[in-house]
Each structure stands twice: as C-alpha cells, then as structure tokens.
C-alpha atoms as a PDB file:
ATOM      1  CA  UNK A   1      -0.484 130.427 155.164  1.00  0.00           C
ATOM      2  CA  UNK A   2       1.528 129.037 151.923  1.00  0.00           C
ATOM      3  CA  UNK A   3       3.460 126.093 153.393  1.00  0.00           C
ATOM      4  CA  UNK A   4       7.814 125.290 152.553  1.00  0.00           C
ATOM      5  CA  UNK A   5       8.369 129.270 152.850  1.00  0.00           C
ATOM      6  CA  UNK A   6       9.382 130.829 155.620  1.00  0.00           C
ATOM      7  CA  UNK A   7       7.231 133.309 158.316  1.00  0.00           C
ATOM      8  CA  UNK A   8       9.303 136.477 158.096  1.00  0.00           C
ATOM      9  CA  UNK A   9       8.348 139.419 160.643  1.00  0.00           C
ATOM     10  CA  UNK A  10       8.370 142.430 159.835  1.00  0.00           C
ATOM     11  CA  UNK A  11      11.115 143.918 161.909  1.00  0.00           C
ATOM     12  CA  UNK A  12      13.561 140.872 160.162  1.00  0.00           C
ATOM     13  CA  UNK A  13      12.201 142.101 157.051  1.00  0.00           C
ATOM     14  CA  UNK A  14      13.493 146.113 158.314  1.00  0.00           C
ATOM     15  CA  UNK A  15      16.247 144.806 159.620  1.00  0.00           C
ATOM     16  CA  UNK A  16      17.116 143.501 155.969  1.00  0.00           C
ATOM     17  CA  UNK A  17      16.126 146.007 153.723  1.00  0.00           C
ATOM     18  CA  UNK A  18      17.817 148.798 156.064  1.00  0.00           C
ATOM     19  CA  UNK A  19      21.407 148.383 153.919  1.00  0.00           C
ATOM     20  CA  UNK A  20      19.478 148.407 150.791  1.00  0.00           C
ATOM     21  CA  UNK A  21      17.900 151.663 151.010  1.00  0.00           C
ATOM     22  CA  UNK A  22      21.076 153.114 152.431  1.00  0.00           C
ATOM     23  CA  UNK A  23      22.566 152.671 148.851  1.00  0.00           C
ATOM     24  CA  UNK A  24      22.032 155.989 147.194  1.00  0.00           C
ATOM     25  CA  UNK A  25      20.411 155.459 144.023  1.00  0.00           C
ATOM     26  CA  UNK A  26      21.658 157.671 140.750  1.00  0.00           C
ATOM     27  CA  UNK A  27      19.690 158.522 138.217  1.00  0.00           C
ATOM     28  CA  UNK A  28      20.165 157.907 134.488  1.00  0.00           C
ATOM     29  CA  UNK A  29      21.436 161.280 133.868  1.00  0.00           C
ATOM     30  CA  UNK A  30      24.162 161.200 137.005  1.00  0.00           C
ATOM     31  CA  UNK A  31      25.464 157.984 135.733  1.00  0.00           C
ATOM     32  CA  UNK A  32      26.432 158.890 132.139  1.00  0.00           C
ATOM     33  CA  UNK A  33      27.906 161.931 133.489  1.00  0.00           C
ATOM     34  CA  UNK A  34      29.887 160.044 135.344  1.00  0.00           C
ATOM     35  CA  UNK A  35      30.415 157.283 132.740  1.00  0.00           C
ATOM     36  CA  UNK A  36      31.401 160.316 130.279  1.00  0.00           C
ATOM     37  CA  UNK A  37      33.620 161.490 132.674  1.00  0.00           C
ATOM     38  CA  UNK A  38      35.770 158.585 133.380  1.00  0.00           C
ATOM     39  CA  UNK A  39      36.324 158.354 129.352  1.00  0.00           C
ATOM     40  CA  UNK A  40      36.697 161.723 129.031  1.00  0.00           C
ATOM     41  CA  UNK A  41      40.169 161.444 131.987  1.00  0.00           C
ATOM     42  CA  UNK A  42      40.684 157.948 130.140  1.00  0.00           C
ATOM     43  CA  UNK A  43      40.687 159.771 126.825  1.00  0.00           C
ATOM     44  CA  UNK A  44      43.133 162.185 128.464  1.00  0.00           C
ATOM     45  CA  UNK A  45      45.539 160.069 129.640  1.00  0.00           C
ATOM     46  CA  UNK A  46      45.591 158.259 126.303  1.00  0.00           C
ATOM     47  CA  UNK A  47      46.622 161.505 124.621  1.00  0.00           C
ATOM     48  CA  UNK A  48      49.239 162.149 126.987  1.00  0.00           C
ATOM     49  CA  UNK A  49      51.009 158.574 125.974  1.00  0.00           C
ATOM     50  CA  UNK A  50      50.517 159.078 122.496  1.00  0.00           C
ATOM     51  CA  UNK A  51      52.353 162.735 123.136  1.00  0.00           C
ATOM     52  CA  UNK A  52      55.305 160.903 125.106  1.00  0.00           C
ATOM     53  CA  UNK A  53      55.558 158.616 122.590  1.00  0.00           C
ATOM     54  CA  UNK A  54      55.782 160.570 119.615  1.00  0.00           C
ATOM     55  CA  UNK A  55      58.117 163.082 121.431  1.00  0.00           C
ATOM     56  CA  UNK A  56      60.364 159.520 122.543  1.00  0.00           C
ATOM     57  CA  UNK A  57      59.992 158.900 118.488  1.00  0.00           C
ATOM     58  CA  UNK A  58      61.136 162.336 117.430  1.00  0.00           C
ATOM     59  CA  UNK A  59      64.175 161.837 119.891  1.00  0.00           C
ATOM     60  CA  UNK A  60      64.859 158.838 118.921  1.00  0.00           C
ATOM     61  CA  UNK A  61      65.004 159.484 114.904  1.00  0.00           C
ATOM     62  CA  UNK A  62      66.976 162.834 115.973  1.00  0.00           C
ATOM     63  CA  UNK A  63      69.567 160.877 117.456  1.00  0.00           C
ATOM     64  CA  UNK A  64      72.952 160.426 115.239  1.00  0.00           C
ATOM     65  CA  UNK A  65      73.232 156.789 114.445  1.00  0.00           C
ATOM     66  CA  UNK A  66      76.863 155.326 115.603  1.00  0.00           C
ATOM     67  CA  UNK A  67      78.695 154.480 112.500  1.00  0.00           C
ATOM     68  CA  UNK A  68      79.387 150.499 112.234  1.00  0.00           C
ATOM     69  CA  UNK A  69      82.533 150.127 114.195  1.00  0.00           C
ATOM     70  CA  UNK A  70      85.758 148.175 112.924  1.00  0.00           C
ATOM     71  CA  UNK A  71      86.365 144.805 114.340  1.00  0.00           C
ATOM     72  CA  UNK A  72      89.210 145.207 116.499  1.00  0.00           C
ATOM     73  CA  UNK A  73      92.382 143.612 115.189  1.00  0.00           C
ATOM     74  CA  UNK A  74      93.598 140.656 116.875  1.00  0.00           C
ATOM     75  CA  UNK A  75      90.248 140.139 118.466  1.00  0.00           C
ATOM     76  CA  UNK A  76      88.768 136.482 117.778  1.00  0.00           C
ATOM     77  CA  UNK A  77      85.532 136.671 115.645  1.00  0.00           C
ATOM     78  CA  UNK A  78      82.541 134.532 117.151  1.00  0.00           C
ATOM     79  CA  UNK A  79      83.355 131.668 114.704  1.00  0.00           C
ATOM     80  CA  UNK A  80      86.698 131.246 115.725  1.00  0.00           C
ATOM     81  CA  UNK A  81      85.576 131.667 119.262  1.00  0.00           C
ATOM     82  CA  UNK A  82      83.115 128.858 118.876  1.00  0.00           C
ATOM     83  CA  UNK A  83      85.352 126.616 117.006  1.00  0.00           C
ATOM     84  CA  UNK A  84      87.979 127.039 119.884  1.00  0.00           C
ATOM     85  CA  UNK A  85      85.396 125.842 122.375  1.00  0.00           C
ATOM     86  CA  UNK A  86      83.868 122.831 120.169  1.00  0.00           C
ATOM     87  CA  UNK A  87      88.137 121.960 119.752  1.00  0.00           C
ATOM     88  CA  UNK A  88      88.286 122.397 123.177  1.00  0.00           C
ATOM     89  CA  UNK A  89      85.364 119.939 124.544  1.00  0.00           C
ATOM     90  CA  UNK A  90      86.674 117.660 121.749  1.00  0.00           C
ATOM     91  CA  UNK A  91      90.280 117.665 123.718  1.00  0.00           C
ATOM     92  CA  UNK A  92      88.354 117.045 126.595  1.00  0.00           C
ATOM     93  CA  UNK A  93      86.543 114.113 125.750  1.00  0.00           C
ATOM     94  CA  UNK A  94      89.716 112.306 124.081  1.00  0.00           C
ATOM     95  CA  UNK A  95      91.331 112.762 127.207  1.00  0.00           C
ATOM     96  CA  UNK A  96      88.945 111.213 129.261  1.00  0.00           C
ATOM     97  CA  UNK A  97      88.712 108.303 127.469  1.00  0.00           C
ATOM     98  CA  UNK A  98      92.396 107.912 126.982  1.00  0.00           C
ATOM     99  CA  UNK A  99      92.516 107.831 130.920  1.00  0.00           C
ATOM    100  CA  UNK A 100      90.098 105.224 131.259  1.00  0.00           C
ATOM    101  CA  UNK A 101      91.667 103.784 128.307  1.00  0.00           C
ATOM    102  CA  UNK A 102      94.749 103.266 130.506  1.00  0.00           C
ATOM    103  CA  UNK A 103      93.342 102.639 134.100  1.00  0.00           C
ATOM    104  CA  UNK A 104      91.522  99.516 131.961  1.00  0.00           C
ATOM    105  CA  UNK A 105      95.070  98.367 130.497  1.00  0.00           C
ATOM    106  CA  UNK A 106      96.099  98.417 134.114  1.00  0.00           C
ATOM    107  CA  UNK A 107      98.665 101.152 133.968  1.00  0.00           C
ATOM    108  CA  UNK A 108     100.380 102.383 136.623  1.00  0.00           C
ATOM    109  CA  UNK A 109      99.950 106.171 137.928  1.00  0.00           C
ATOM    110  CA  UNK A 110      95.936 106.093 136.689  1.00  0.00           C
ATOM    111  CA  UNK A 111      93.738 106.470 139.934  1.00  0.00           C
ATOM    112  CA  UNK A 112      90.318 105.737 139.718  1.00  0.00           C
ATOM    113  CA  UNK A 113      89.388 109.195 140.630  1.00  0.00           C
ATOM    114  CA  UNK A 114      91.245 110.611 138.291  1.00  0.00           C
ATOM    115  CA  UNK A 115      89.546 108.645 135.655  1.00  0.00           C
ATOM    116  CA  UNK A 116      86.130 109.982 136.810  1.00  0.00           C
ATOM    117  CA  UNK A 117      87.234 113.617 137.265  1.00  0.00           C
ATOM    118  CA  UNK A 118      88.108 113.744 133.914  1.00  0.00           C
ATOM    119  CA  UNK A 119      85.036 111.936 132.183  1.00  0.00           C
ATOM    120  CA  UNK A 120      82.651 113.824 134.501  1.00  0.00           C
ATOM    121  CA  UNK A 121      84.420 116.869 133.109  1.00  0.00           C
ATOM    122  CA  UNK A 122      83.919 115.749 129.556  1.00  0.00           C
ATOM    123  CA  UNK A 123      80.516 115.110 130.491  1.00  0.00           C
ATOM    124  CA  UNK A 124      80.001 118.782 131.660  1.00  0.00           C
ATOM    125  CA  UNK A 125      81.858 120.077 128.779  1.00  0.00           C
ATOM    126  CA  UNK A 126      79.570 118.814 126.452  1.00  0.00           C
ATOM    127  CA  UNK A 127      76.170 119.310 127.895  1.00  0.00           C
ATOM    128  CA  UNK A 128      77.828 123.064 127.893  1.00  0.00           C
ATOM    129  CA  UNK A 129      78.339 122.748 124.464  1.00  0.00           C
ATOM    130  CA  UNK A 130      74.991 121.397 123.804  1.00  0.00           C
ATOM    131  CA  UNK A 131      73.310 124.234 125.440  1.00  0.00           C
ATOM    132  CA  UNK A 132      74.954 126.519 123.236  1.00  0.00           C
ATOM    133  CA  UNK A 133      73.832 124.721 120.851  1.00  0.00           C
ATOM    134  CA  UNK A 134      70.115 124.957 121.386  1.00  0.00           C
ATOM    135  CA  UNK A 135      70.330 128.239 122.217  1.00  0.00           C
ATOM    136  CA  UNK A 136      71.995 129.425 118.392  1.00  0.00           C
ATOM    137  CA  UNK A 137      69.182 127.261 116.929  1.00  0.00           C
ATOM    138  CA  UNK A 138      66.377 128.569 118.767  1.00  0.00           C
ATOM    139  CA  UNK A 139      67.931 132.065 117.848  1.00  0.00           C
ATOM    140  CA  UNK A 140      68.278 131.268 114.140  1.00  0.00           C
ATOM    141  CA  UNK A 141      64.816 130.176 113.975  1.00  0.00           C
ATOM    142  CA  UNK A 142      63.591 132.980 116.010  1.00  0.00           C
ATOM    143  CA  UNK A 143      65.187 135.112 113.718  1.00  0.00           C
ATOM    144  CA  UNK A 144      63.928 133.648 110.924  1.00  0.00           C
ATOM    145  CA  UNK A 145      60.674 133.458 111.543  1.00  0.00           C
ATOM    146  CA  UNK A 146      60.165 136.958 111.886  1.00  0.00           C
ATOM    147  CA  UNK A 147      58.465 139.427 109.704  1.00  0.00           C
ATOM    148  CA  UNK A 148      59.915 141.392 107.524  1.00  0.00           C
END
C-alpha cells in the first residue's frame, strides 16, 4: 500500500467513470466531416452577405444623386448663426455684470436675486458656448485626420 494517496473501491471508481464512457466518442473521420461541414454552411452564409452587399452596392450606385440644393434665401448661414449666439452670450455676460455692477454702487431697484439670476445665466450661456466649441474642434480634427 503506497502511502498520501487515497484507497479508492472499485464501485467509487464505476461510479466515476460511468459519465465518461457515456460520452460517445467520434472518430477522426466523423469529426472532419463535421468540421467540413460547419465551414462549408459558414462558407455559405458568407456568400450570401457578400451577394446582399453587392446587390445593396449596385442599388446604391443606381440611385440618382440629388443635385446640390440652393441655400434658401433669407435663411441664416451657420456662420451667421454662430456669430448671433457668441453676440448673444456676449450680451449676456455684460449684463450680468452691469447688474452686479449696480447692486455694488448701491442702486436702488437691484435685488440680490436678480443679480444672481442673471450671472448664473451668463454662466450657463457660456459653458453652452464652450461646448459648442469643443464639439466644432473635435469635428475639425476628426475631419482632418481622416484618409483620403
């Protein structure tokens, strides 16, 4: 008797083994059939995306391309649009500070709230503006940076 390894019986030994042999086993043959098989459906399903693809291609090309349409007169271009709104948190921001410029003189008719509506407001107005912002910059660079 080898000593540190366990006494197994052999009906715990049966009673171990039993799932193992259970488990058909496949020979080589059955396996690569089935291995062939499963590229051979793979194989087929990649042809049939290729075919939708090329047909969504050939559609696509077909299609007419929409002439460039004429800006609509009277309608503001982006520029202006953005210069309206960089004018506008600019108008903002003066005044605010020419409210708090007057509650601090002591002026009658300037409430403290007031003052704080409006430079919160200013302070919204611009972190709006700074978004916007960010965003056209990360857009110009993500335009830039692509390839050609």
């Amino acid at each position: 008797m080898v000593t540190g390894f366990p006494v197994v019986q052999l009906s715990e030994l049966s009673f171990i083994l039993a799932p193992l042999l259970l488990i058909p086993l496949h020979s080589a043959a059955s396996v690569k059939k089935r291995a062939v098989e499963e590229v051979m459906s793979q194989g087929v399903e990649f042809n049939r995306l290729m075919l939708e693809m090329r047909s969504m291609q050939a559609e696509a090309m077909a299609r007419q391309k929409p002439a460039a349409s004429e800006p609509v007169q009277g309608a503001p271009s982006f520029s202006e649009m953005l210069g309206q709104a960089v004018n506008k948190v600019n108008e903002t921001q003066q005044a605010s500070n020419k409210l708090a410029t007057a509650f601090e003189m002591g002026q009658s008719g300037v409430d403290l709230t007031d003052v704080m509506i409006a430079s919160q407001k200013a302070s919204v107005s611009f972190q709006a503006m700074t978004q916007v912002r960010n965003k056209l910059v990360q857009a110009y660079q993500d335009i830039m940076q692509m390839p050609v």
